[in-house]
N, C-alpha and C. Protein backbone atom coordinates (compact mmCIF):
# COMPACT_ATOMS: atom_id res chain seq x y z
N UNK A 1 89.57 93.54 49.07
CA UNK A 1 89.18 92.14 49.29
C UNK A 1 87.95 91.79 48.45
N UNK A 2 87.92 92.26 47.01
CA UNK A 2 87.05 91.68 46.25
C UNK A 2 86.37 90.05 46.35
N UNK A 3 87.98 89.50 46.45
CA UNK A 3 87.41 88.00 46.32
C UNK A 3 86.48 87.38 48.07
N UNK A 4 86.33 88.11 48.79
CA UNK A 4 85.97 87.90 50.41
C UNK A 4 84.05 87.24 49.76
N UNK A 5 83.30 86.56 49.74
CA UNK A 5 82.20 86.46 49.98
C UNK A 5 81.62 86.02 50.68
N UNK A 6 79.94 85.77 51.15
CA UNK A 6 79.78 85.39 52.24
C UNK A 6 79.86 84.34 52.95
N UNK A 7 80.06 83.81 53.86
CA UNK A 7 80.01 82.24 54.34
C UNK A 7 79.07 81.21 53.68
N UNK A 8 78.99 80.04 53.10
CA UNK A 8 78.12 79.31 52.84
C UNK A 8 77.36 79.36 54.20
N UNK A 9 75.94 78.80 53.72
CA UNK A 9 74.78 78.96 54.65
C UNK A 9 75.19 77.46 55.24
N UNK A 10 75.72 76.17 54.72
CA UNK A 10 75.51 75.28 55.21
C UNK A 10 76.80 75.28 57.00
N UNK A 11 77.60 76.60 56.70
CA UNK A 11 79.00 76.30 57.69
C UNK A 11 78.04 77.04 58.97
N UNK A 12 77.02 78.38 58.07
CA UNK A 12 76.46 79.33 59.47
C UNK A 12 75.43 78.43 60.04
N UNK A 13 74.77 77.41 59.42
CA UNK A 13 73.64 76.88 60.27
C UNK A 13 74.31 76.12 61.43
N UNK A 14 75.73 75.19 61.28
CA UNK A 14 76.66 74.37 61.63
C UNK A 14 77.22 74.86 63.09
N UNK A 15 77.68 76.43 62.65
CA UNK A 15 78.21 76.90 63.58
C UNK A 15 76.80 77.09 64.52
N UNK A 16 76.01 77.84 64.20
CA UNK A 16 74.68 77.89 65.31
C UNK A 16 74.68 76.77 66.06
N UNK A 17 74.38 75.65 65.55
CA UNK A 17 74.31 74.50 66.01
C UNK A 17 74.92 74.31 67.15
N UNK A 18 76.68 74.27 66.49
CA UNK A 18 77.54 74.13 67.68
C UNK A 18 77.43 74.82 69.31
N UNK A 19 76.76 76.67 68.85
CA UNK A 19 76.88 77.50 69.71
C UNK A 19 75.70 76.84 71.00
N UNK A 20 74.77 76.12 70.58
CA UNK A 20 73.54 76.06 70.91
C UNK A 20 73.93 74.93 71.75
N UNK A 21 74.60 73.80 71.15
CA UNK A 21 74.61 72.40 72.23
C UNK A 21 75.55 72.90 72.68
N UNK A 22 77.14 72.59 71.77
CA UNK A 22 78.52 72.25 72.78
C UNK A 22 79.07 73.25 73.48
N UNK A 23 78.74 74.45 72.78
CA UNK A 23 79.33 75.86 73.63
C UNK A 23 78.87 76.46 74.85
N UNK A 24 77.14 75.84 75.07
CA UNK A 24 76.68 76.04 76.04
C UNK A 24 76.72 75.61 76.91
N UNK A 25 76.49 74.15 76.62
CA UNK A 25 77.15 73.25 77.63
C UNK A 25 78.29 73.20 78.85
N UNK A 26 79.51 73.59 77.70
CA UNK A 26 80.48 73.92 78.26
C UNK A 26 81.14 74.74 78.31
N UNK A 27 80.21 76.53 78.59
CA UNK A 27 80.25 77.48 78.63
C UNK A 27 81.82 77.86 79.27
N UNK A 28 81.59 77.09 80.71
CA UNK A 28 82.59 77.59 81.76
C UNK A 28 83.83 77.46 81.34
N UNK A 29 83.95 76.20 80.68
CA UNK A 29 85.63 75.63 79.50
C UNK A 29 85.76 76.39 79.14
N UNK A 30 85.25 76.96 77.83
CA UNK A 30 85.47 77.72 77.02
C UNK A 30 86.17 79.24 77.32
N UNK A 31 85.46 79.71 78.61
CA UNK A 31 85.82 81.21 78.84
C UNK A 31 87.17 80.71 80.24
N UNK A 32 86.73 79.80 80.26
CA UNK A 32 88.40 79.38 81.57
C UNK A 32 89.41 79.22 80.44
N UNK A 33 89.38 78.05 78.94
CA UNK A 33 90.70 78.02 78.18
C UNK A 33 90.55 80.09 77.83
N UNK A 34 90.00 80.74 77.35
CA UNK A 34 90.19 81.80 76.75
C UNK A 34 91.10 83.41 77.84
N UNK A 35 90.13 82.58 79.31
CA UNK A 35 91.51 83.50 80.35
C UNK A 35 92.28 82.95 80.48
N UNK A 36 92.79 81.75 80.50
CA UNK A 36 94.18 81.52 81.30
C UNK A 36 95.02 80.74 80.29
N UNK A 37 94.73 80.91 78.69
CA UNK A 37 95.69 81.10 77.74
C UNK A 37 95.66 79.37 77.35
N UNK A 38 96.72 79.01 76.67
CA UNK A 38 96.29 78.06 75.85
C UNK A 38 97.61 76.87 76.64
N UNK A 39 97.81 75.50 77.22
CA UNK A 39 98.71 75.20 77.96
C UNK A 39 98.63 73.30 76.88
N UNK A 40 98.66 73.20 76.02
CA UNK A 40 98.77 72.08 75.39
C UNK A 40 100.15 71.02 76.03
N UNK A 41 99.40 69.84 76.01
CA UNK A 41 100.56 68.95 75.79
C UNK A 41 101.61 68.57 75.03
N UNK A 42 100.59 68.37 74.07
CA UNK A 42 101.65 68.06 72.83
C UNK A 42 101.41 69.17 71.57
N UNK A 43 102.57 68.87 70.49
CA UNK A 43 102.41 69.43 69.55
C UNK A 43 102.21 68.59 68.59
N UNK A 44 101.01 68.19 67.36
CA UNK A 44 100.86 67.63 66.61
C UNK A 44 101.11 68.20 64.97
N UNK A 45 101.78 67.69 64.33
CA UNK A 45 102.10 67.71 63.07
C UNK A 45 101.68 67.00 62.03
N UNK A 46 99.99 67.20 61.18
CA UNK A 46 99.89 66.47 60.84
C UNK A 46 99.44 67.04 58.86
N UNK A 47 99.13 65.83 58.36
CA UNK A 47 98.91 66.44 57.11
C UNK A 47 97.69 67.60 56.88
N UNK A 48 97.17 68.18 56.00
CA UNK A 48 96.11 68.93 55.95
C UNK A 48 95.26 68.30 55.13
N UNK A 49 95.39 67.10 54.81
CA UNK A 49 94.36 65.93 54.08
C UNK A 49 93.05 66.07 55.05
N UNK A 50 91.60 66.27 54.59
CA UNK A 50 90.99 66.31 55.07
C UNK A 50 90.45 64.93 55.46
N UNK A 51 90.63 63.98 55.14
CA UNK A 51 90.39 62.75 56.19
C UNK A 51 91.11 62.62 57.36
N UNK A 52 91.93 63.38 57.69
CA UNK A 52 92.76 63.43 58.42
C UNK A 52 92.11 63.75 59.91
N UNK A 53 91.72 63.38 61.31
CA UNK A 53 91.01 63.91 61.68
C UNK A 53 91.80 63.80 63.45
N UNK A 54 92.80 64.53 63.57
CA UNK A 54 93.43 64.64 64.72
C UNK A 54 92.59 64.75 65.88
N UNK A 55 92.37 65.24 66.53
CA UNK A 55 91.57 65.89 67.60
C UNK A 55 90.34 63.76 67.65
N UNK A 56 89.79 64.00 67.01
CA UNK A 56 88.77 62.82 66.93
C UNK A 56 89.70 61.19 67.42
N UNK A 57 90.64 61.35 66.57
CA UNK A 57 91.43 59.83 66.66
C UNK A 57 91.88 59.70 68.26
N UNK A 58 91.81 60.86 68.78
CA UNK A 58 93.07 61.06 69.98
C UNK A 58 91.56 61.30 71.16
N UNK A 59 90.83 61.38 70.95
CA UNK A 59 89.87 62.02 71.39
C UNK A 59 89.76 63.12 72.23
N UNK A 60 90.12 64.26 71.79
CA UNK A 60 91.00 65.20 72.58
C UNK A 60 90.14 66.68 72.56
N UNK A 61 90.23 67.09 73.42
CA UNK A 61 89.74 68.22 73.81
C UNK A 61 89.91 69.26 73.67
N UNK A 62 89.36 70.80 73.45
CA UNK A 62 89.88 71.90 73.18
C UNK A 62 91.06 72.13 74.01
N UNK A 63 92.02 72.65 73.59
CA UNK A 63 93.42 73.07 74.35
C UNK A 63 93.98 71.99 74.77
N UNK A 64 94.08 71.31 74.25
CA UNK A 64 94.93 69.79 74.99
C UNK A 64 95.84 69.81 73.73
N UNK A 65 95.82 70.01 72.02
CA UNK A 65 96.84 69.82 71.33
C UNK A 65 96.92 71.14 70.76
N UNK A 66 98.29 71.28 70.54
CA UNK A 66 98.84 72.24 69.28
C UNK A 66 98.92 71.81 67.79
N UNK A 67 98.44 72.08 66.92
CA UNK A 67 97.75 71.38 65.82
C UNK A 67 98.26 72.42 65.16
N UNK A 68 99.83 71.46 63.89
CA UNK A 68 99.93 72.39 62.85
C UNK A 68 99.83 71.24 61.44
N UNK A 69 99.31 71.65 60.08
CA UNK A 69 98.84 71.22 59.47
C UNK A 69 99.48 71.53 58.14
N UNK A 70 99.96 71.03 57.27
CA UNK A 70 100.50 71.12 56.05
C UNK A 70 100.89 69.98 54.88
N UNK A 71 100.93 70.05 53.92
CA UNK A 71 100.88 69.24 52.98
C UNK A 71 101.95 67.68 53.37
N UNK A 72 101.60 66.49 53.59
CA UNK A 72 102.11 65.56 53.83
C UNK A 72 102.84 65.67 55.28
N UNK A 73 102.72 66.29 56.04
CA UNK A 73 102.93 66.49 57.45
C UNK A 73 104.78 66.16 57.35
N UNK A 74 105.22 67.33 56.63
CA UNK A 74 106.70 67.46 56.63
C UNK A 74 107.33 68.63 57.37
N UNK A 75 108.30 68.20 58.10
CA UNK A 75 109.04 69.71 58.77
C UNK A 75 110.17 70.17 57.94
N UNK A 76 110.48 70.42 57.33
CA UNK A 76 111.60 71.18 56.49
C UNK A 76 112.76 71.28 57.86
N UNK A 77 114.34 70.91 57.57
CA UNK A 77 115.34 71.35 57.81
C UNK A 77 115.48 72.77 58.79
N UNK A 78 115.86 72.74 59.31
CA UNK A 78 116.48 74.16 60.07
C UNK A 78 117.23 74.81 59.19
N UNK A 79 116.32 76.21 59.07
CA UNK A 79 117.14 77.12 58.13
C UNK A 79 116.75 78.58 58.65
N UNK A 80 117.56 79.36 59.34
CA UNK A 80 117.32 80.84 59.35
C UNK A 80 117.51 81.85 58.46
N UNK A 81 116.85 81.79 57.82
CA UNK A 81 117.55 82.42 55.96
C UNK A 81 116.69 83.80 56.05
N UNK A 82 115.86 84.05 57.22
CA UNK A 82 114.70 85.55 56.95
C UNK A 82 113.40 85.36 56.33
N UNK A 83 113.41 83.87 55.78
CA UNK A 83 112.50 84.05 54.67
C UNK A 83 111.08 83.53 55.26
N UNK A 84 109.82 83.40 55.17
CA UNK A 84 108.76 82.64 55.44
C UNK A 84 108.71 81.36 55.76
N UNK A 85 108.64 81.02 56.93
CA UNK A 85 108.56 79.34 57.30
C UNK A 85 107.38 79.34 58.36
N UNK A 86 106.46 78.86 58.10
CA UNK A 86 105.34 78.79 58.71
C UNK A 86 105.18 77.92 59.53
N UNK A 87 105.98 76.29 59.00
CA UNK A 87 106.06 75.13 60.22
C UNK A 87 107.04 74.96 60.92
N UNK A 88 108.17 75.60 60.77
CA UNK A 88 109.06 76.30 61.67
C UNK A 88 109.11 77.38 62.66
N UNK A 89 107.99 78.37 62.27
CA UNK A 89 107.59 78.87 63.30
C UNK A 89 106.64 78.46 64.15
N UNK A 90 105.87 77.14 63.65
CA UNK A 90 105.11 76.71 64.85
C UNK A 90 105.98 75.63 65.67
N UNK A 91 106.65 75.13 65.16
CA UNK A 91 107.56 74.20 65.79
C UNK A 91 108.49 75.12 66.69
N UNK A 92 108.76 76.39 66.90
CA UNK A 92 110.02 77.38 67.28
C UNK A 92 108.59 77.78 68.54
N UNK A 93 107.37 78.00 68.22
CA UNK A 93 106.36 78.71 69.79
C UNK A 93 106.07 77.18 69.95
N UNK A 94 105.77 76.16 69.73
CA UNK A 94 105.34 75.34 70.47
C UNK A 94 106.43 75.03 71.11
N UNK A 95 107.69 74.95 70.95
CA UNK A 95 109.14 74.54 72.20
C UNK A 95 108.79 75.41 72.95
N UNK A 96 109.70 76.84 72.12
CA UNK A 96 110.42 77.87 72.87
C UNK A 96 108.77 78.49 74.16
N UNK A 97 107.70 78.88 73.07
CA UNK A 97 106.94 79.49 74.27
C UNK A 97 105.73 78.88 74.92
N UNK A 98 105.39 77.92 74.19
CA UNK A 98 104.10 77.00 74.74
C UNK A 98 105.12 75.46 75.73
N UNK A 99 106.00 75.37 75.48
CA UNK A 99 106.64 74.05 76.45
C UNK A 99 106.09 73.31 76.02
N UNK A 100 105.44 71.69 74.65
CA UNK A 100 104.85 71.52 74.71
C UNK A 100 105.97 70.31 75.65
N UNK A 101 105.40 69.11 76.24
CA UNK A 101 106.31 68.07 76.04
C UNK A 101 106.61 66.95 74.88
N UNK A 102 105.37 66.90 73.84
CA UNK A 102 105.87 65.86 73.09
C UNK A 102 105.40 66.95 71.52
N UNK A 103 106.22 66.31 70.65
CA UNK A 103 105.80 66.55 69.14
C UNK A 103 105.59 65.41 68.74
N UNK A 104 104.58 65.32 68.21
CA UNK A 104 104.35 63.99 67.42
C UNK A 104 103.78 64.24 65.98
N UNK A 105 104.59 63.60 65.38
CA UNK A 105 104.63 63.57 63.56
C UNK A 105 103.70 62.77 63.33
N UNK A 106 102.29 63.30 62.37
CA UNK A 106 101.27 61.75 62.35
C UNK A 106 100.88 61.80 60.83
N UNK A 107 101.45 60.61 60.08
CA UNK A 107 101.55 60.24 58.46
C UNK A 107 99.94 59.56 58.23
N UNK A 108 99.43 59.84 57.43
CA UNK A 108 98.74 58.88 56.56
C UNK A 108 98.69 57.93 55.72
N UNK A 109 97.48 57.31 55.44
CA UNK A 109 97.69 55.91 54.49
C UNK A 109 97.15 57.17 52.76
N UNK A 110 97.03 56.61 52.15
CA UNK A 110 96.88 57.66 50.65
C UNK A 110 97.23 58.89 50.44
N UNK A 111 98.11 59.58 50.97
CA UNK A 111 98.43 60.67 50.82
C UNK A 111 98.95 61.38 49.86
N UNK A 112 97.93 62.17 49.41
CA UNK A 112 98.33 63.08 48.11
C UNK A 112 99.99 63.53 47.78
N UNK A 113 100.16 63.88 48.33
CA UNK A 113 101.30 64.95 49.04
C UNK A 113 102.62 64.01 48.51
N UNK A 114 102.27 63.04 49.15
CA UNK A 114 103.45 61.94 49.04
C UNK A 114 103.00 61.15 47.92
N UNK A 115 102.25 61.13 47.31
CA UNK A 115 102.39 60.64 45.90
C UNK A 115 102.70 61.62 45.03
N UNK A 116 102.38 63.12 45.30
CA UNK A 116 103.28 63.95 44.06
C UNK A 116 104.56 64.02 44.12
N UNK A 117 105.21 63.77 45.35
CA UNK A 117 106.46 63.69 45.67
C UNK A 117 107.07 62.39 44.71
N UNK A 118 106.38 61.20 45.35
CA UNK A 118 106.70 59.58 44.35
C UNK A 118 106.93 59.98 42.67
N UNK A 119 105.57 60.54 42.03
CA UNK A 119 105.69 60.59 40.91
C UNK A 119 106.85 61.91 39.97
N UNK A 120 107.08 63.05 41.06
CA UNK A 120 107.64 64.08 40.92
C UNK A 120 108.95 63.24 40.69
N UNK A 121 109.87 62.57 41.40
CA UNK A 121 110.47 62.00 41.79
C UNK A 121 111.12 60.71 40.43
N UNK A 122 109.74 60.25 40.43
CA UNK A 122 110.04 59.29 38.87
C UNK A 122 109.58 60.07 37.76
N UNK A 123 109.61 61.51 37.65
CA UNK A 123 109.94 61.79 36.68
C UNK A 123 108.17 61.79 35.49
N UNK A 124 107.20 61.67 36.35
CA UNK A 124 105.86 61.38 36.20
C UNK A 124 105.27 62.74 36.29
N UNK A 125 105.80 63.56 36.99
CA UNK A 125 104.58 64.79 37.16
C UNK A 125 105.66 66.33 36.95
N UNK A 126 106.22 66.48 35.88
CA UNK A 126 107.29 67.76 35.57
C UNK A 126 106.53 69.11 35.90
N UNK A 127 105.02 69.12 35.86
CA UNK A 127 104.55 70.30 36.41
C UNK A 127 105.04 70.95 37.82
N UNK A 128 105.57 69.50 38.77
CA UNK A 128 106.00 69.88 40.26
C UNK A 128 107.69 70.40 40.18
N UNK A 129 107.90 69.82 38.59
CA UNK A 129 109.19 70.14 38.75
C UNK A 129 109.77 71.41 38.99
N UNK A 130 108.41 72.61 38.26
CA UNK A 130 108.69 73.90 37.97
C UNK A 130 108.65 74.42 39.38
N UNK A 131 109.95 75.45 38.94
CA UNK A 131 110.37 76.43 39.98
C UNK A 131 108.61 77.13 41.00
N UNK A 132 108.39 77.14 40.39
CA UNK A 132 106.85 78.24 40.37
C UNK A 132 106.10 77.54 41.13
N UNK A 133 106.52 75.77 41.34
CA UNK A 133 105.55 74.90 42.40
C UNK A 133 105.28 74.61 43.61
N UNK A 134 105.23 75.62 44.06
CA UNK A 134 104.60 75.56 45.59
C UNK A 134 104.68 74.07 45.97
N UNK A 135 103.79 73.31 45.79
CA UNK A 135 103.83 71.47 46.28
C UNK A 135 105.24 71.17 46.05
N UNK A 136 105.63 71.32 44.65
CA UNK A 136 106.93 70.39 43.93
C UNK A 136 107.96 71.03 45.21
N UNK A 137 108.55 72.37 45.61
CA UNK A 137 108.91 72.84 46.50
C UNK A 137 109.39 72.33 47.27
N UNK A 138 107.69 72.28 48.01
CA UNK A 138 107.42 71.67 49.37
C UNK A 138 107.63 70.35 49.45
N UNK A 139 107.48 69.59 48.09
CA UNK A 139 107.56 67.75 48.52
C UNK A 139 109.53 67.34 48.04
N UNK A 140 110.24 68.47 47.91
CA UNK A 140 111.43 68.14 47.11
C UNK A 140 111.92 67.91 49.05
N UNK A 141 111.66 68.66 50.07
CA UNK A 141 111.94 68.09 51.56
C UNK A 141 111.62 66.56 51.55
N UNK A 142 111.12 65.67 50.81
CA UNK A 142 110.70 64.51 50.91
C UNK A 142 111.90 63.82 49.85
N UNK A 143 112.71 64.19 49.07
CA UNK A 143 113.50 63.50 48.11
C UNK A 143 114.25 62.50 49.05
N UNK A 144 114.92 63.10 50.33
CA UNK A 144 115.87 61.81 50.74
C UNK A 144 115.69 60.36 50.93
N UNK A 145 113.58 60.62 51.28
CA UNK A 145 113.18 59.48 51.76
C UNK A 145 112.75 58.84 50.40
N UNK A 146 112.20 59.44 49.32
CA UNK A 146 112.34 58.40 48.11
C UNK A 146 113.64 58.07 47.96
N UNK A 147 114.93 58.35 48.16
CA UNK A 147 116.01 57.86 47.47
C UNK A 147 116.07 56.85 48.32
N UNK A 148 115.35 56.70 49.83
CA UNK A 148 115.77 54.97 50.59
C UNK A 148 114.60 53.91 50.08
N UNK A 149 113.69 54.29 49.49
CA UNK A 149 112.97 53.21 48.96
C UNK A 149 112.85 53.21 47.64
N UNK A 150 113.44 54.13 47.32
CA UNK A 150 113.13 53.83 45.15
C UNK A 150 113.20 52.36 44.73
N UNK A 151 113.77 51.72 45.72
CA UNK A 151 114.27 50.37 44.96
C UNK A 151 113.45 49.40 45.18
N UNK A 152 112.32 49.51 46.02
CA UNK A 152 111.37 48.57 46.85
C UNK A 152 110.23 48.60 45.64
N UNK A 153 109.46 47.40 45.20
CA UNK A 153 108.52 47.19 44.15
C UNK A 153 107.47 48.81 44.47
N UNK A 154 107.39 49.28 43.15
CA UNK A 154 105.64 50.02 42.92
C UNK A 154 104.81 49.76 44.02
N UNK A 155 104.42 48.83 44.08
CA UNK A 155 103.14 48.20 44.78
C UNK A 155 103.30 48.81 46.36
N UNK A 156 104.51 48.73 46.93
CA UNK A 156 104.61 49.09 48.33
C UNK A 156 105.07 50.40 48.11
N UNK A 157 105.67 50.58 47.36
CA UNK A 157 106.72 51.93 47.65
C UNK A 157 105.98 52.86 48.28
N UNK A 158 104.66 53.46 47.91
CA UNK A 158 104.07 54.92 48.33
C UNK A 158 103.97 54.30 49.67
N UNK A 159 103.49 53.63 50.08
CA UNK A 159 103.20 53.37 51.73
C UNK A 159 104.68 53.34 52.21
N UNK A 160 105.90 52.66 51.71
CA UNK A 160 106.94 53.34 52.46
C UNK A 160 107.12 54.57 52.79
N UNK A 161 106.64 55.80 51.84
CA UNK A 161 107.36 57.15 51.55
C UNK A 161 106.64 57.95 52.44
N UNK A 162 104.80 57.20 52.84
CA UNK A 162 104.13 57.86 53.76
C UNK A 162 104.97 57.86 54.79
N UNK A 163 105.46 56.54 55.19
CA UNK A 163 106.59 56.26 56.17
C UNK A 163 107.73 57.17 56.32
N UNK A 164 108.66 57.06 54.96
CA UNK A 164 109.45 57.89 55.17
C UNK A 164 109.28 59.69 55.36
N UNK A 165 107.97 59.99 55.20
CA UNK A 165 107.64 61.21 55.18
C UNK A 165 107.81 61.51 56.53
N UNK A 166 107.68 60.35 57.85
CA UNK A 166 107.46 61.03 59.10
C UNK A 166 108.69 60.59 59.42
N UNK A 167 110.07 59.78 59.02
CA UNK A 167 110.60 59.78 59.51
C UNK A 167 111.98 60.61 59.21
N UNK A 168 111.49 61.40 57.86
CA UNK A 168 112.31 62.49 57.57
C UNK A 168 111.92 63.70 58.59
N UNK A 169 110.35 64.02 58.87
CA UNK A 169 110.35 65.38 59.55
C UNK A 169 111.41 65.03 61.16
N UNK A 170 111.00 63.84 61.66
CA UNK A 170 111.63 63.45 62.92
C UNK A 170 113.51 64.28 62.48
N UNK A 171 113.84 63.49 61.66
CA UNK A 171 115.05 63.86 61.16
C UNK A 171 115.66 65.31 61.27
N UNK A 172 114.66 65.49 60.80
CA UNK A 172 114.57 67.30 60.59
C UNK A 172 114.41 68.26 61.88
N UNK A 173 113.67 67.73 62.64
CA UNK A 173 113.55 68.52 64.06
C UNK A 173 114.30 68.19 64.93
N UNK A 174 115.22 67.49 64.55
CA UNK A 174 116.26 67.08 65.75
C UNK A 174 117.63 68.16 64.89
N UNK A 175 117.38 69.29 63.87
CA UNK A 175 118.32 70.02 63.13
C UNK A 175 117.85 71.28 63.77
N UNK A 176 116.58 71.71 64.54
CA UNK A 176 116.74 72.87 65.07
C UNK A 176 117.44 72.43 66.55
N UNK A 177 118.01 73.49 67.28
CA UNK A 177 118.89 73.73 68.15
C UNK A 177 117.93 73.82 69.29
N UNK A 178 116.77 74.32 69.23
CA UNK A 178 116.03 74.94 70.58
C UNK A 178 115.52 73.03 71.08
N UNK A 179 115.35 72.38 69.62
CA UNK A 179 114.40 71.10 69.62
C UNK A 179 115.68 70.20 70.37
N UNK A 180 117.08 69.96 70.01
CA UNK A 180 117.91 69.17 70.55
C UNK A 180 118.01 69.39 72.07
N UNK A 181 118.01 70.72 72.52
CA UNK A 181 118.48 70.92 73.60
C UNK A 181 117.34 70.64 74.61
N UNK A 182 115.82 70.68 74.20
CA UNK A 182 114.67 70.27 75.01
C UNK A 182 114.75 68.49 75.06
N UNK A 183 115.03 67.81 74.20
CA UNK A 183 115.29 66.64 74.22
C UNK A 183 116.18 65.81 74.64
N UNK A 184 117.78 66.85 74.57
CA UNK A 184 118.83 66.26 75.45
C UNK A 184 118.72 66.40 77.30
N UNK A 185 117.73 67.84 77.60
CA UNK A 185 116.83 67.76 78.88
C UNK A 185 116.17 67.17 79.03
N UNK A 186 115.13 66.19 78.63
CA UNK A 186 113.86 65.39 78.42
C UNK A 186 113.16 66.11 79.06
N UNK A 187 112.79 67.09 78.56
CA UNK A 187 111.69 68.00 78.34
C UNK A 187 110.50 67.70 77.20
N UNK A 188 111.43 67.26 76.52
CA UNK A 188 110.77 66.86 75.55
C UNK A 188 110.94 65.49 74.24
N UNK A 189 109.74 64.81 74.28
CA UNK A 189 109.95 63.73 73.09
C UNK A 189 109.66 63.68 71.50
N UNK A 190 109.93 62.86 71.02
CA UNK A 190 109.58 62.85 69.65
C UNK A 190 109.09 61.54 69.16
N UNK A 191 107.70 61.69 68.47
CA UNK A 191 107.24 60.26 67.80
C UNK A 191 106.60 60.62 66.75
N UNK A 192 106.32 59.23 66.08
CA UNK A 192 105.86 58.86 64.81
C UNK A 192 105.13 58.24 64.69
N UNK A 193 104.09 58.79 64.26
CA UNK A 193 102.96 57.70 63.33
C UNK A 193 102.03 57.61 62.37
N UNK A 194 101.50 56.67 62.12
CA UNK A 194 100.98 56.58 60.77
C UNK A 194 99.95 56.22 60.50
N UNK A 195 98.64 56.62 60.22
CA UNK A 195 97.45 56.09 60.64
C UNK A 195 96.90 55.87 59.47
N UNK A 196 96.16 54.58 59.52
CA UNK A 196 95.41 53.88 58.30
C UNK A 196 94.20 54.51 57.91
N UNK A 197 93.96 55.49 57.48
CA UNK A 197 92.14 55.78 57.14
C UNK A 197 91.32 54.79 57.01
N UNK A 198 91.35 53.87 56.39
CA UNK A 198 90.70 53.06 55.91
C UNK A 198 90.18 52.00 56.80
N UNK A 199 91.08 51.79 57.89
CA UNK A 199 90.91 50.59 58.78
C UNK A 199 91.01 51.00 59.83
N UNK A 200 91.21 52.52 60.19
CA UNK A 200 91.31 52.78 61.35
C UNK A 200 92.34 52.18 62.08
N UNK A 201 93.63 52.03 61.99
CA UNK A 201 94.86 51.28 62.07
C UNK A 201 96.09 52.97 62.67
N UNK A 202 96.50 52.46 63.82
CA UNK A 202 97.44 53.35 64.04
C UNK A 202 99.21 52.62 64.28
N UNK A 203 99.73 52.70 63.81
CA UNK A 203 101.45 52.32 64.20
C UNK A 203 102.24 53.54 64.69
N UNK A 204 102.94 52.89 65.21
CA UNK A 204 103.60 53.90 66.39
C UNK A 204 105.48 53.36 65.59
N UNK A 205 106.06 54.08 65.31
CA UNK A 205 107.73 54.41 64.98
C UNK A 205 108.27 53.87 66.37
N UNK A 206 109.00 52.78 66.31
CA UNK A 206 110.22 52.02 67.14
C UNK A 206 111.17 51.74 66.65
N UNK A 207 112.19 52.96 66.73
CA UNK A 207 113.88 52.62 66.00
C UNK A 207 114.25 51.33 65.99
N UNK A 208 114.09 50.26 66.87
CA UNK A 208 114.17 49.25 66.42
C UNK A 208 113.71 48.13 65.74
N UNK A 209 112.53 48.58 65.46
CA UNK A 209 111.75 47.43 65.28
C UNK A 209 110.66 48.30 63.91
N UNK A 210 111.08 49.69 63.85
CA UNK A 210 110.22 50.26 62.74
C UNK A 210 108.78 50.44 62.98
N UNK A 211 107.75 50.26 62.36
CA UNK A 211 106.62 50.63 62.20
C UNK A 211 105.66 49.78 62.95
N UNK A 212 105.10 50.00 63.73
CA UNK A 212 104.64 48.81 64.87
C UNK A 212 103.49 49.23 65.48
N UNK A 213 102.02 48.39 65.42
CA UNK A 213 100.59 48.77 65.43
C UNK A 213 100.92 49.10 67.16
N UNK A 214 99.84 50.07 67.27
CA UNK A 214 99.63 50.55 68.70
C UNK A 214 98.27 49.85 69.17
């Protein structure tokens, strides 16, 4: 582990910090979530954009969400192929062994992710094209939803695709088997949304009515 070095000083003063007010404070939380295991509500799926700030928007508390995080907050297809799937296996313990009751898919407004996808897509960024691209890869799970808005002006399109980004993963988790059968029990739900950074703006996904401020 050559490349391992030490923590920046600005994360260890941070963490002290924390240990000193919030951990003490709420000493008793802390060692009650750590015995009696972790019992979340929901499972959140969101991008790993660091404006992104789950826990804060929701105002939510240690152990209250399951928080998985990845480039443009996409679930890839159901596929048991052996191979490495990292948001499939959090989506497979948050059903199968945590129960959560809800998954909720939560998109952003500027999202990187989904603009390499846009430009990958028009043929703008051939670096993603290569086999070897981890992102290009990962955002080619996003092609179906550019092919429903390619046709909508420049100007809007990426804010559709943020769109369609959450309403492809929805798509997608209704393709694992463990996820249909918790939902055809209503055990469990599924939503969408999309939150504005900028304005602090949240919309909530209504099959009928589409994209609709909360």
């Amino acid at each position: 582990m050559d490349a391992a070095r030490p923590l920046p000083s600005y994360l260890i003063q941070r963490f002290h910090g924390w240990r000193a007010t919030s951990y003490q404070e709420n000493k008793a939380w802390f060692k009650r979530l750590a015995e009696s295991g972790q019992h979340p509500r929901a499972m959140i799926i969101s991008c790993c954009d660091s404006r992104v700030h789950v826990t804060s928007i929701f105002g939510a508390d240690e152990g209250e969400f399951f928080i998985h995080r990845n480039v443009a907050n996409l679930v890839p297809p159901y596929n048991p192929d052996g191979e490495y799937h990292g948001t499939s296996a959090a989506v497979e313990y948050a059903v199968t062994s945590l129960g959560v009751a809800h998954i909720v898919v939560l998109g952003h407004s500027n999202c990187g992710g989904v603009r390499g996808c846009h430009d990958m897509c028009c043929g703008r960024a051939p670096q993603l094209e290569e086999k070897s691209s981890f992102v290009g890869r990962w955002m080619d799970i996003l092609r179906p939803g550019f092919e429903r808005v390619k046709d909508i002006d420049e100007a809007h399109r990426l804010r559709a695709l943020e769109k369609e980004a959450i309403l492809v993963s929805l798509e997608n988790l209704m393709t694992f088997p463990f996820v249909q059968h918790a939902v055809k029990e209503d055990r469990l739900t599924l939503h969408g949304l999309w939150n504005d950074t900028g304005e602090g703006a949240l919309e909530h996904f209504d099959p009928a009515r589409g994209f609709v401020p909360v």
